[in-house]
N, C-alpha and C. Protein backbone atom coordinates (compact mmCIF):
# COMPACT_ATOMS: atom_id res chain seq x y z
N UNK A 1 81.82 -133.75 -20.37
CA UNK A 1 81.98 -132.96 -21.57
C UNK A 1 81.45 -133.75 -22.76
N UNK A 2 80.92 -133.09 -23.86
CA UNK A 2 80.14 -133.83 -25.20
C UNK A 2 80.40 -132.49 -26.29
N UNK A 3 80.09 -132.89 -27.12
CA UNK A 3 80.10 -132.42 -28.25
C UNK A 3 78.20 -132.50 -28.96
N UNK A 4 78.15 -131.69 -29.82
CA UNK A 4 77.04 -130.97 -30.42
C UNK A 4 77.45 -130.01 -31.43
N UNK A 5 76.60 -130.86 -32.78
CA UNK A 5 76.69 -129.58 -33.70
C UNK A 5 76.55 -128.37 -33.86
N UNK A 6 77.47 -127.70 -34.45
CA UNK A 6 77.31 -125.78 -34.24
C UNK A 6 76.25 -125.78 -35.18
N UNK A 7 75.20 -124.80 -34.22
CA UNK A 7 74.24 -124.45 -35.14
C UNK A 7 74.38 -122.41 -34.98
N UNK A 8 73.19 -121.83 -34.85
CA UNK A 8 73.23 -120.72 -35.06
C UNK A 8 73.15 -120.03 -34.31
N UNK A 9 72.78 -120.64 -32.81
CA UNK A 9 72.74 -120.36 -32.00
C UNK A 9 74.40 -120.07 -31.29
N UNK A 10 75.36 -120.45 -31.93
CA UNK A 10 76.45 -120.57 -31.57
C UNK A 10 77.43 -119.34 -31.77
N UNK A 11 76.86 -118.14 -32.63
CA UNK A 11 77.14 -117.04 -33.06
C UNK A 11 77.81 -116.33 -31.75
N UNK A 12 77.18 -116.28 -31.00
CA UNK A 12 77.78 -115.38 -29.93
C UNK A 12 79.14 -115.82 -29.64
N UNK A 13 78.79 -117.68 -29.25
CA UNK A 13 80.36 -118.30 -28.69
C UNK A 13 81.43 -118.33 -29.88
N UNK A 14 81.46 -118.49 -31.37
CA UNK A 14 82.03 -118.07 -32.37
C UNK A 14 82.80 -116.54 -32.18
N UNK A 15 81.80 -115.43 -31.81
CA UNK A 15 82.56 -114.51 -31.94
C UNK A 15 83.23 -114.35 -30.94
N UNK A 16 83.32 -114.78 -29.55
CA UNK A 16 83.94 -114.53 -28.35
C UNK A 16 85.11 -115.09 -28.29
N UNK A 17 84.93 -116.29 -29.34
CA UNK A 17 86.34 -117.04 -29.63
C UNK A 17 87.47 -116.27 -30.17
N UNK A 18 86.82 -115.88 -31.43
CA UNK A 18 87.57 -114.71 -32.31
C UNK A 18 87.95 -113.94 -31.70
N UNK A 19 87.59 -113.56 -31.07
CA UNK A 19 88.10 -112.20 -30.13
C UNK A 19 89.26 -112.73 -28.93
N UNK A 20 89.46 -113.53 -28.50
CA UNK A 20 90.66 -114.19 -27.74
C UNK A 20 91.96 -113.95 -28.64
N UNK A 21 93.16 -113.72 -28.30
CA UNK A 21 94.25 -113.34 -28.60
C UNK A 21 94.71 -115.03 -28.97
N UNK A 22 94.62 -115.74 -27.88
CA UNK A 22 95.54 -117.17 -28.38
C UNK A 22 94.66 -118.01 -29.77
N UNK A 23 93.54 -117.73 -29.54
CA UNK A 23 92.23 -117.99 -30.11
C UNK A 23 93.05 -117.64 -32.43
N UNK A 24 92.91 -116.25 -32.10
CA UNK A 24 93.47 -115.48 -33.29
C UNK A 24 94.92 -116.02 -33.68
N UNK A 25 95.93 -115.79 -32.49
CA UNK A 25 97.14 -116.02 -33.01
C UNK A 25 97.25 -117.37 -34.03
N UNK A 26 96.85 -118.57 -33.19
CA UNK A 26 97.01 -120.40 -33.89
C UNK A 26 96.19 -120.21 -34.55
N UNK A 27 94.71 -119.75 -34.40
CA UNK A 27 93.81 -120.51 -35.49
C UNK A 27 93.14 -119.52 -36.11
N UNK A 28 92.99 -118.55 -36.03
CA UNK A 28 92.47 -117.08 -36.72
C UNK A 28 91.62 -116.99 -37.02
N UNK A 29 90.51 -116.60 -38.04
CA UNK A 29 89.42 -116.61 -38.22
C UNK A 29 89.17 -117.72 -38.38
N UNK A 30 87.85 -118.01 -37.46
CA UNK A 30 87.36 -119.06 -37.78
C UNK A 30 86.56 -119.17 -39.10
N UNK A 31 87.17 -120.41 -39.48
CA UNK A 31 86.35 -120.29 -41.21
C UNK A 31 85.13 -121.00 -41.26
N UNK A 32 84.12 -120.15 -42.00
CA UNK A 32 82.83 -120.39 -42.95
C UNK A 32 82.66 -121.38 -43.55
N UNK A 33 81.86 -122.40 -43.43
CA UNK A 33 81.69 -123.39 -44.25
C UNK A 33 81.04 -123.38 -45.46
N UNK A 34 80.84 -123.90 -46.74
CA UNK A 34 80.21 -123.54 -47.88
C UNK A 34 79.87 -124.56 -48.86
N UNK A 35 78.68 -124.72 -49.38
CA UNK A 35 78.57 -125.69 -50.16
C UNK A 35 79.20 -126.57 -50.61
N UNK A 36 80.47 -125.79 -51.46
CA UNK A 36 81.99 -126.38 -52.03
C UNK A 36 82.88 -127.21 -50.73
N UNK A 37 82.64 -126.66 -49.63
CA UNK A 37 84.05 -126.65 -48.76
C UNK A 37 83.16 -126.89 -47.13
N UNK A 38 82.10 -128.13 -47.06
CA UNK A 38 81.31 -128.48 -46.06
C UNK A 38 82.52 -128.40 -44.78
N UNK A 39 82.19 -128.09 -43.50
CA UNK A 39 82.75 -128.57 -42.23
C UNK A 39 81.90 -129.48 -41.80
N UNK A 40 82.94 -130.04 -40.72
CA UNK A 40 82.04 -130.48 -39.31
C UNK A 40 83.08 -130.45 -38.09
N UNK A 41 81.77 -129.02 -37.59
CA UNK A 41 82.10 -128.22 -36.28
C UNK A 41 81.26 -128.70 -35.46
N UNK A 42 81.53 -128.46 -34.12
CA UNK A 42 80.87 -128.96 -32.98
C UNK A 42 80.88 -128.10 -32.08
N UNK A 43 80.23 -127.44 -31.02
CA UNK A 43 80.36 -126.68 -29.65
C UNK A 43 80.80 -127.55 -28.88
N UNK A 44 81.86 -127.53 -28.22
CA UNK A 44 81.96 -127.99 -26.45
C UNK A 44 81.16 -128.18 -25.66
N UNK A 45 80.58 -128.95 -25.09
CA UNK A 45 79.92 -128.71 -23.87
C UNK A 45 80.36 -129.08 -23.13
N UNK A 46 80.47 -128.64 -21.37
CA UNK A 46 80.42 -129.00 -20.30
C UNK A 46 79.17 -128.33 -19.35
N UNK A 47 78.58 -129.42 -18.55
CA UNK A 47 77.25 -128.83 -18.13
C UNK A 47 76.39 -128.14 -19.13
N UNK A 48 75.71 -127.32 -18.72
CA UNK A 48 74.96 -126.36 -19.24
C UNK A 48 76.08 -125.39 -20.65
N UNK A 49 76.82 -125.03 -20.49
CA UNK A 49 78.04 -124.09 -21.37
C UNK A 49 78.36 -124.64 -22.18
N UNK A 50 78.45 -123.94 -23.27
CA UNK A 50 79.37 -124.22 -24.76
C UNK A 50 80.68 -123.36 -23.94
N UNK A 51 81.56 -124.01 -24.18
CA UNK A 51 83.13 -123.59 -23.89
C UNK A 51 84.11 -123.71 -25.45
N UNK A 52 83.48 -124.17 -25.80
CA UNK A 52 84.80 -124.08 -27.22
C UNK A 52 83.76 -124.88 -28.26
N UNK A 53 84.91 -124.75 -29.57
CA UNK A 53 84.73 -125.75 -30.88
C UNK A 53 85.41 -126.52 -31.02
N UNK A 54 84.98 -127.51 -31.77
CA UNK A 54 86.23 -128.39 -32.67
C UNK A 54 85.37 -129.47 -33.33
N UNK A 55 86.37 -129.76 -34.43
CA UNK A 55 85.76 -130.29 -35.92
C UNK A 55 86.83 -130.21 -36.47
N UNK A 56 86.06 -130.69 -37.69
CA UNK A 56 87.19 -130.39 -39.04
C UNK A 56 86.82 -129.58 -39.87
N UNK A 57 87.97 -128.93 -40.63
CA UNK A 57 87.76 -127.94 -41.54
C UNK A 57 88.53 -128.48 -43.02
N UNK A 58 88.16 -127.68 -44.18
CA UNK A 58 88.93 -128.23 -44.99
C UNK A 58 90.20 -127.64 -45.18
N UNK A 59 90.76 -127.80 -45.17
CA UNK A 59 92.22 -127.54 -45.13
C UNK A 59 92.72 -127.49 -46.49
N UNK A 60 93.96 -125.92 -46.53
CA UNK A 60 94.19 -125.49 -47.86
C UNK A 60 95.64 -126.18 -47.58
N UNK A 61 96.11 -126.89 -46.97
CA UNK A 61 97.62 -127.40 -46.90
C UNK A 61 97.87 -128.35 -47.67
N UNK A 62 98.88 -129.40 -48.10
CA UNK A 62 99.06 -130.67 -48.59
C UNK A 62 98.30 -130.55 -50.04
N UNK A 63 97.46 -130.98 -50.27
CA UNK A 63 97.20 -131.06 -52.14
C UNK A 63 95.92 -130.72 -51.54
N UNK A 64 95.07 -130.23 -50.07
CA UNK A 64 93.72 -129.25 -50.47
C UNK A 64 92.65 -130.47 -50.23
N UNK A 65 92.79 -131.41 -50.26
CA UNK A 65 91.62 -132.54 -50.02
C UNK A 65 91.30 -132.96 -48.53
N UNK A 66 92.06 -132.77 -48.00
CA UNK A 66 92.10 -133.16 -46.42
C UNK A 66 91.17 -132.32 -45.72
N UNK A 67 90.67 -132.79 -44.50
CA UNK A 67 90.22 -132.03 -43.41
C UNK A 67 91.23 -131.81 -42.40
N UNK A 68 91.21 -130.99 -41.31
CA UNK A 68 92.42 -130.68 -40.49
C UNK A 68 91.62 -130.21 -39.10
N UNK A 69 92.23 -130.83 -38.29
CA UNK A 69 91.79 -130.76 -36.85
C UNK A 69 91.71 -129.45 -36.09
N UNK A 70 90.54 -129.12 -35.64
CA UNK A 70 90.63 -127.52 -34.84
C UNK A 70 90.07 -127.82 -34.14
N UNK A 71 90.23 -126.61 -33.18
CA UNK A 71 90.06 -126.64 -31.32
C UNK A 71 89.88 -125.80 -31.03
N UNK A 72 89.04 -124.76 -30.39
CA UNK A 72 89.39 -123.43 -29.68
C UNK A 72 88.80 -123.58 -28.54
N UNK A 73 89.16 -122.93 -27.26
CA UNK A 73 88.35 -122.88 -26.15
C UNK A 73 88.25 -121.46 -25.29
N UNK A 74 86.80 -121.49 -25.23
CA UNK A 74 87.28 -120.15 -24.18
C UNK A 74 88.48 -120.31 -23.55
N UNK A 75 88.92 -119.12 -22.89
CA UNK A 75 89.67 -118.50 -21.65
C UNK A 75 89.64 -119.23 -20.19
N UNK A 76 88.48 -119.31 -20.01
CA UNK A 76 88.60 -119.65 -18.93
C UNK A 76 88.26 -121.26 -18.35
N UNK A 77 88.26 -122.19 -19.93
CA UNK A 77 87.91 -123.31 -20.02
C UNK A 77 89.54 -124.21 -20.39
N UNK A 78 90.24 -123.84 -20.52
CA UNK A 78 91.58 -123.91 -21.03
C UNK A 78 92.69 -124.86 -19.83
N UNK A 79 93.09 -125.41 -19.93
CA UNK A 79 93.86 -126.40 -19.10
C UNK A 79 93.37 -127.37 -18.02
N UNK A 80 91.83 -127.60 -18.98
CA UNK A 80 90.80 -128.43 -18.31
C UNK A 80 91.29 -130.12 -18.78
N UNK A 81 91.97 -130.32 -19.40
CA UNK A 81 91.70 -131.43 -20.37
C UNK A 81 90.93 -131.34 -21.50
N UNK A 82 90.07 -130.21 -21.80
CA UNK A 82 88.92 -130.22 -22.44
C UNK A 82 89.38 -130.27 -23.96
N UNK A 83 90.41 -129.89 -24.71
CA UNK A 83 90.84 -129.90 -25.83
C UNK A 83 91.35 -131.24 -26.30
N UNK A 84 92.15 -131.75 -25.70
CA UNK A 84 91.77 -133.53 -25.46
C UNK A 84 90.95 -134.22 -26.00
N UNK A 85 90.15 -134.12 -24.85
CA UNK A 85 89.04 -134.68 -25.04
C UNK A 85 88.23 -134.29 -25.78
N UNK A 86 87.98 -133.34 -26.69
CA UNK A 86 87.03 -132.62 -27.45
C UNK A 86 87.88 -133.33 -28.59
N UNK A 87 89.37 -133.17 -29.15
CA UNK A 87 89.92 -133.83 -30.18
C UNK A 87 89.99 -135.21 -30.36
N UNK A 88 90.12 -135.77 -29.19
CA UNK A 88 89.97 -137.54 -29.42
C UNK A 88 88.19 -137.72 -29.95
N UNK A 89 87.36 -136.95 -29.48
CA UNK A 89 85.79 -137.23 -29.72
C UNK A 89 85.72 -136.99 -31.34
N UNK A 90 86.24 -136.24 -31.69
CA UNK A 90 86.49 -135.40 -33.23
C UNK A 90 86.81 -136.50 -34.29
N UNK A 91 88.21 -136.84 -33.06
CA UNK A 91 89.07 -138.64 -34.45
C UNK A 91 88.36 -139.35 -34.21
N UNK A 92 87.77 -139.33 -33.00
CA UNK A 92 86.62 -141.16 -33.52
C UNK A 92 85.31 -140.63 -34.77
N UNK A 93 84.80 -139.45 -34.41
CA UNK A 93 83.64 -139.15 -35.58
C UNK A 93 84.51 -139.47 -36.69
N UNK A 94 85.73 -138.32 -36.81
CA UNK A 94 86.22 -138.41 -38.53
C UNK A 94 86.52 -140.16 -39.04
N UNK A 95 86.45 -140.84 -38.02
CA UNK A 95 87.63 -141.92 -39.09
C UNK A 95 85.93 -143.34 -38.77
N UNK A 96 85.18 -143.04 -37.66
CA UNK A 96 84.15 -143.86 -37.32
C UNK A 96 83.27 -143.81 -38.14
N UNK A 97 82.65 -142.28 -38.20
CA UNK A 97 81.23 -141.65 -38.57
C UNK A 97 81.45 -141.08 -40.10
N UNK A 98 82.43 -140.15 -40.50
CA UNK A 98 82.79 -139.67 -41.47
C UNK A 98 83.28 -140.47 -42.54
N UNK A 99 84.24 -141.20 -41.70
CA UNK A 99 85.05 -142.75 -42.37
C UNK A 99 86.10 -141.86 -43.42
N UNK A 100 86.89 -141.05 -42.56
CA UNK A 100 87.50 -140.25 -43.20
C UNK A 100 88.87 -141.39 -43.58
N UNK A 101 89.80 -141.14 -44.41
CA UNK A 101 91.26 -141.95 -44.60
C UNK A 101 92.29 -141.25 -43.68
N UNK A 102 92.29 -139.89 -43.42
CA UNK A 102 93.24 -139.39 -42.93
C UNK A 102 92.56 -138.23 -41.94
N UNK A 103 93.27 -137.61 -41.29
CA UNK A 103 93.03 -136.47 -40.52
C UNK A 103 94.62 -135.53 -40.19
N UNK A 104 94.08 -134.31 -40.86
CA UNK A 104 95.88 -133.50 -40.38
C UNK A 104 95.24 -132.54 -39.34
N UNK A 105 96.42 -132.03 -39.10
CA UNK A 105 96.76 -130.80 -38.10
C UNK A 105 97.93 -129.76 -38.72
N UNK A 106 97.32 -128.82 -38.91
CA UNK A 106 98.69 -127.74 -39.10
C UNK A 106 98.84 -126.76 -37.83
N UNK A 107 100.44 -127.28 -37.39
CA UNK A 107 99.76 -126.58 -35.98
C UNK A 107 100.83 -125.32 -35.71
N UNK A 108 100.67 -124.62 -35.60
CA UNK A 108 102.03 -122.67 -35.34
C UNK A 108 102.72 -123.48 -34.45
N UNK A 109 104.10 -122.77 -35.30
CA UNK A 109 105.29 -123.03 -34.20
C UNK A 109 105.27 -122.93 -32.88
N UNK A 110 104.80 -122.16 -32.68
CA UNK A 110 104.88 -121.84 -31.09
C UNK A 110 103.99 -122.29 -30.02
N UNK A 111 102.87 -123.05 -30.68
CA UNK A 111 101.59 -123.65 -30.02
C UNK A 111 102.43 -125.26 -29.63
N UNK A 112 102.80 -125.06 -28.64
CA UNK A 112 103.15 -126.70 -27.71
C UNK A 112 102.17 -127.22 -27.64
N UNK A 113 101.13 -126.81 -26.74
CA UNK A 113 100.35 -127.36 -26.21
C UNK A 113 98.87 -127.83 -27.32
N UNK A 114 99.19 -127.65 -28.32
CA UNK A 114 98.53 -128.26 -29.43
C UNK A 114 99.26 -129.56 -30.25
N UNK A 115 100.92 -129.19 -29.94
CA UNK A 115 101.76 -130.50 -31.00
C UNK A 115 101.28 -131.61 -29.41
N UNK A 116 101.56 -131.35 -28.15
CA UNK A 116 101.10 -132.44 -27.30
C UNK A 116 100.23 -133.30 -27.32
N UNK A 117 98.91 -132.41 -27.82
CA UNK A 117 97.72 -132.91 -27.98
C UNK A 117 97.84 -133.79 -28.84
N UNK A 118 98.75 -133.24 -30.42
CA UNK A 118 98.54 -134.01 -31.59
C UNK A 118 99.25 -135.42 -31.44
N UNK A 119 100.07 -135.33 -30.55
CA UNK A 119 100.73 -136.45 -29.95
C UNK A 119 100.61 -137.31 -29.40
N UNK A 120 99.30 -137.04 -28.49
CA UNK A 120 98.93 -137.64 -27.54
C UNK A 120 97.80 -138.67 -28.47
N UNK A 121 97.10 -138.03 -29.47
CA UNK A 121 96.28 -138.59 -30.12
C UNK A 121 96.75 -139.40 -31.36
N UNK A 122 98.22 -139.55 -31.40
CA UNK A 122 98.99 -140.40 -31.89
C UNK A 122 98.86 -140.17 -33.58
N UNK A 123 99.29 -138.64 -33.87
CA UNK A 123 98.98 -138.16 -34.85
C UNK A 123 101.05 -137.97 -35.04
N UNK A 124 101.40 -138.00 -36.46
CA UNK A 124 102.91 -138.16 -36.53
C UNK A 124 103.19 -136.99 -37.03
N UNK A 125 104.25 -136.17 -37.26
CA UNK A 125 104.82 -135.35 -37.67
C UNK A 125 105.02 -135.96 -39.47
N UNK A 126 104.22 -134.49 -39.96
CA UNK A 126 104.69 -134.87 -41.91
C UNK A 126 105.79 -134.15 -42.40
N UNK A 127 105.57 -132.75 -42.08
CA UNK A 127 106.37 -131.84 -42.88
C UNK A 127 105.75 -130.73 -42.63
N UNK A 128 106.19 -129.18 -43.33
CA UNK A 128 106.01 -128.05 -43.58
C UNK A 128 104.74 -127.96 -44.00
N UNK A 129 103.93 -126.95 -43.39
CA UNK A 129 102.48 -126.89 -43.88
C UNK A 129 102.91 -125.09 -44.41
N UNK A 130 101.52 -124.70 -44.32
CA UNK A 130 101.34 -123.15 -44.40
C UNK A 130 102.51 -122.31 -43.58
N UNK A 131 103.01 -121.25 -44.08
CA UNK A 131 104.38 -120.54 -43.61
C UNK A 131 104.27 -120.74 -41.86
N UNK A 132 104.95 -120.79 -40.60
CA UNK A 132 104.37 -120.99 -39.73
C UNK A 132 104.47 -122.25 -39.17
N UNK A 133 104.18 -122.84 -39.80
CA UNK A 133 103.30 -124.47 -38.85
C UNK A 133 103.92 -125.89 -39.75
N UNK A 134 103.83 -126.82 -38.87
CA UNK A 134 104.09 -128.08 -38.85
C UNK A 134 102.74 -128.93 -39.51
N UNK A 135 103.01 -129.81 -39.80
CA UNK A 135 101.62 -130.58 -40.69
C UNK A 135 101.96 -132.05 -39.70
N UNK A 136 100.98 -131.88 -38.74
CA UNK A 136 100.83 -133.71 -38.41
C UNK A 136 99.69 -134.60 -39.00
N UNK A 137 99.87 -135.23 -39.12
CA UNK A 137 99.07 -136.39 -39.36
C UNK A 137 98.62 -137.77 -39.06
N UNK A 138 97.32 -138.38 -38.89
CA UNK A 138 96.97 -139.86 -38.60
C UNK A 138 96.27 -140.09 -39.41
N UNK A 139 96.43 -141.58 -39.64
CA UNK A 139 96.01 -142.51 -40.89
C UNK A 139 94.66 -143.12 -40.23
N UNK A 140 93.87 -143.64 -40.88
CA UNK A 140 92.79 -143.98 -40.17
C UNK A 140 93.58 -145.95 -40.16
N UNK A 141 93.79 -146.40 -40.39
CA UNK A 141 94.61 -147.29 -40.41
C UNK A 141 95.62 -147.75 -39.29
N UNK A 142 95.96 -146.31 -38.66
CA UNK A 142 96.90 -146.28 -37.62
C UNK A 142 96.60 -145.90 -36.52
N UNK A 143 94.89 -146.25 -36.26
CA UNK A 143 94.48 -145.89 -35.03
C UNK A 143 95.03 -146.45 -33.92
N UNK A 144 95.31 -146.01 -32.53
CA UNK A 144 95.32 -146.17 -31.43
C UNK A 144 94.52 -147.42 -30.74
N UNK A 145 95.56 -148.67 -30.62
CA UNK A 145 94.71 -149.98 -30.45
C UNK A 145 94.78 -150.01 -28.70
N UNK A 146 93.44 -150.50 -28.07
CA UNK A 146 93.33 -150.72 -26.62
C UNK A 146 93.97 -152.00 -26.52
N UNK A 147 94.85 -151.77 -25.30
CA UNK A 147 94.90 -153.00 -24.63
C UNK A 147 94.28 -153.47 -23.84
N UNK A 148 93.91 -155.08 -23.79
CA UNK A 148 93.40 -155.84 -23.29
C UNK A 148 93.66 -155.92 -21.87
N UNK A 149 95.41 -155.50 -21.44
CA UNK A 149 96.11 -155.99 -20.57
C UNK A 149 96.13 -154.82 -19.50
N UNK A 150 95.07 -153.89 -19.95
CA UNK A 150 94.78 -152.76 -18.94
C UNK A 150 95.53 -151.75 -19.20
C-alpha cells in the first residue's frame, strides 16, 4: 500500500466515497480545498486501485489553525489494516515533510474504530470538538520513539 496525491483523476473515487453511508456518517462531505484553506489529500493505493483517501484538512475545531487527520476507504477495502497504515504514512508527511507542530483528529462518538487508530498512532485525547466528536491530538514533539531493543 502507498499513498499519491489526489489529483483529478480521483473524481470518480471521491464521489464513490461520498456515497458510502459510514463514509457520510464520520466524515461527510468531503471538503474542497481552496486557496485560503490548502489540503493535503492523498489516494490509497494498493496494487493497481485507489481504495480510499487520507490527508489533512483544515480543520474548523480548536482556534481553526490546525490540520486534522482523515481517512476514508472504500467498502470493500475496510478491515485491511489499510487505514493504519494510510494514517501513520499521513503523520510522518505532516510532522517530516510538512513539519507540521501538531496534528488533530475530531473523531464521532460512535466511530471506535477510528479513536483505535488514533491511539494506536499515539495521538491523546484533548477535549470536545464539533457537537458529536472527541478532539485527539499529537504533538510533533511526542512522536513515537523506536526501540532499539526490538
Amino acid at each position: 500500500m502507498n499513498l499519491r496525491p489526489l489529483d483529478q483523476s480521483d473524481d470518480e473515487l471521491l464521489s464513490s466515497l461520498e456515497q458510502q453511508d459510514d463514509v457520510w456518517e464520520f466524515v461527510g462531505t468531503l471538503p474542497l480545498p481552496d486557496e485560503e484553506h490548502p489540503h493535503h489529500l492523498f489516494a490509497i493505493i494498493e496494487g493497481q486501485a485507489s481504495v480510499g483517501v487520507a490527508g489533512l484538512v483544515r480543520s474548523k475545531a480548536l482556534d481553526g489553525s490546525d490540520f486534522e487527520l482523515l481517512c476514508a476507504l472504500r467498502s470493500e477495502a475496510q478491515g485491511r489494516g489499510f487505514a493504519k497504515q494510510a494514517c501513520q504514512l499521513v503523520m510522518a508527511w505532516a510532522f517530516d515533510t510538512a513539519r507540521l507542530e501538531r496534528v488533530i483528529a475530531c473523531i464521532g462518538d460512535g466511530n471506535d474504530g477510528a479513536r483505535a487508530i488514533a491511539t494506536k498512532l499515539g495521538m491523546t485525547e484533548f477535549g470536545n470538538g464539533p457537537p458529536g466528536t472527541t478532539v485527539y491530538i499529537k504533538d510533533r514533539g511526542k512522536r513515537k520513539r523506536v526501540s532499539k531493543q526490538g
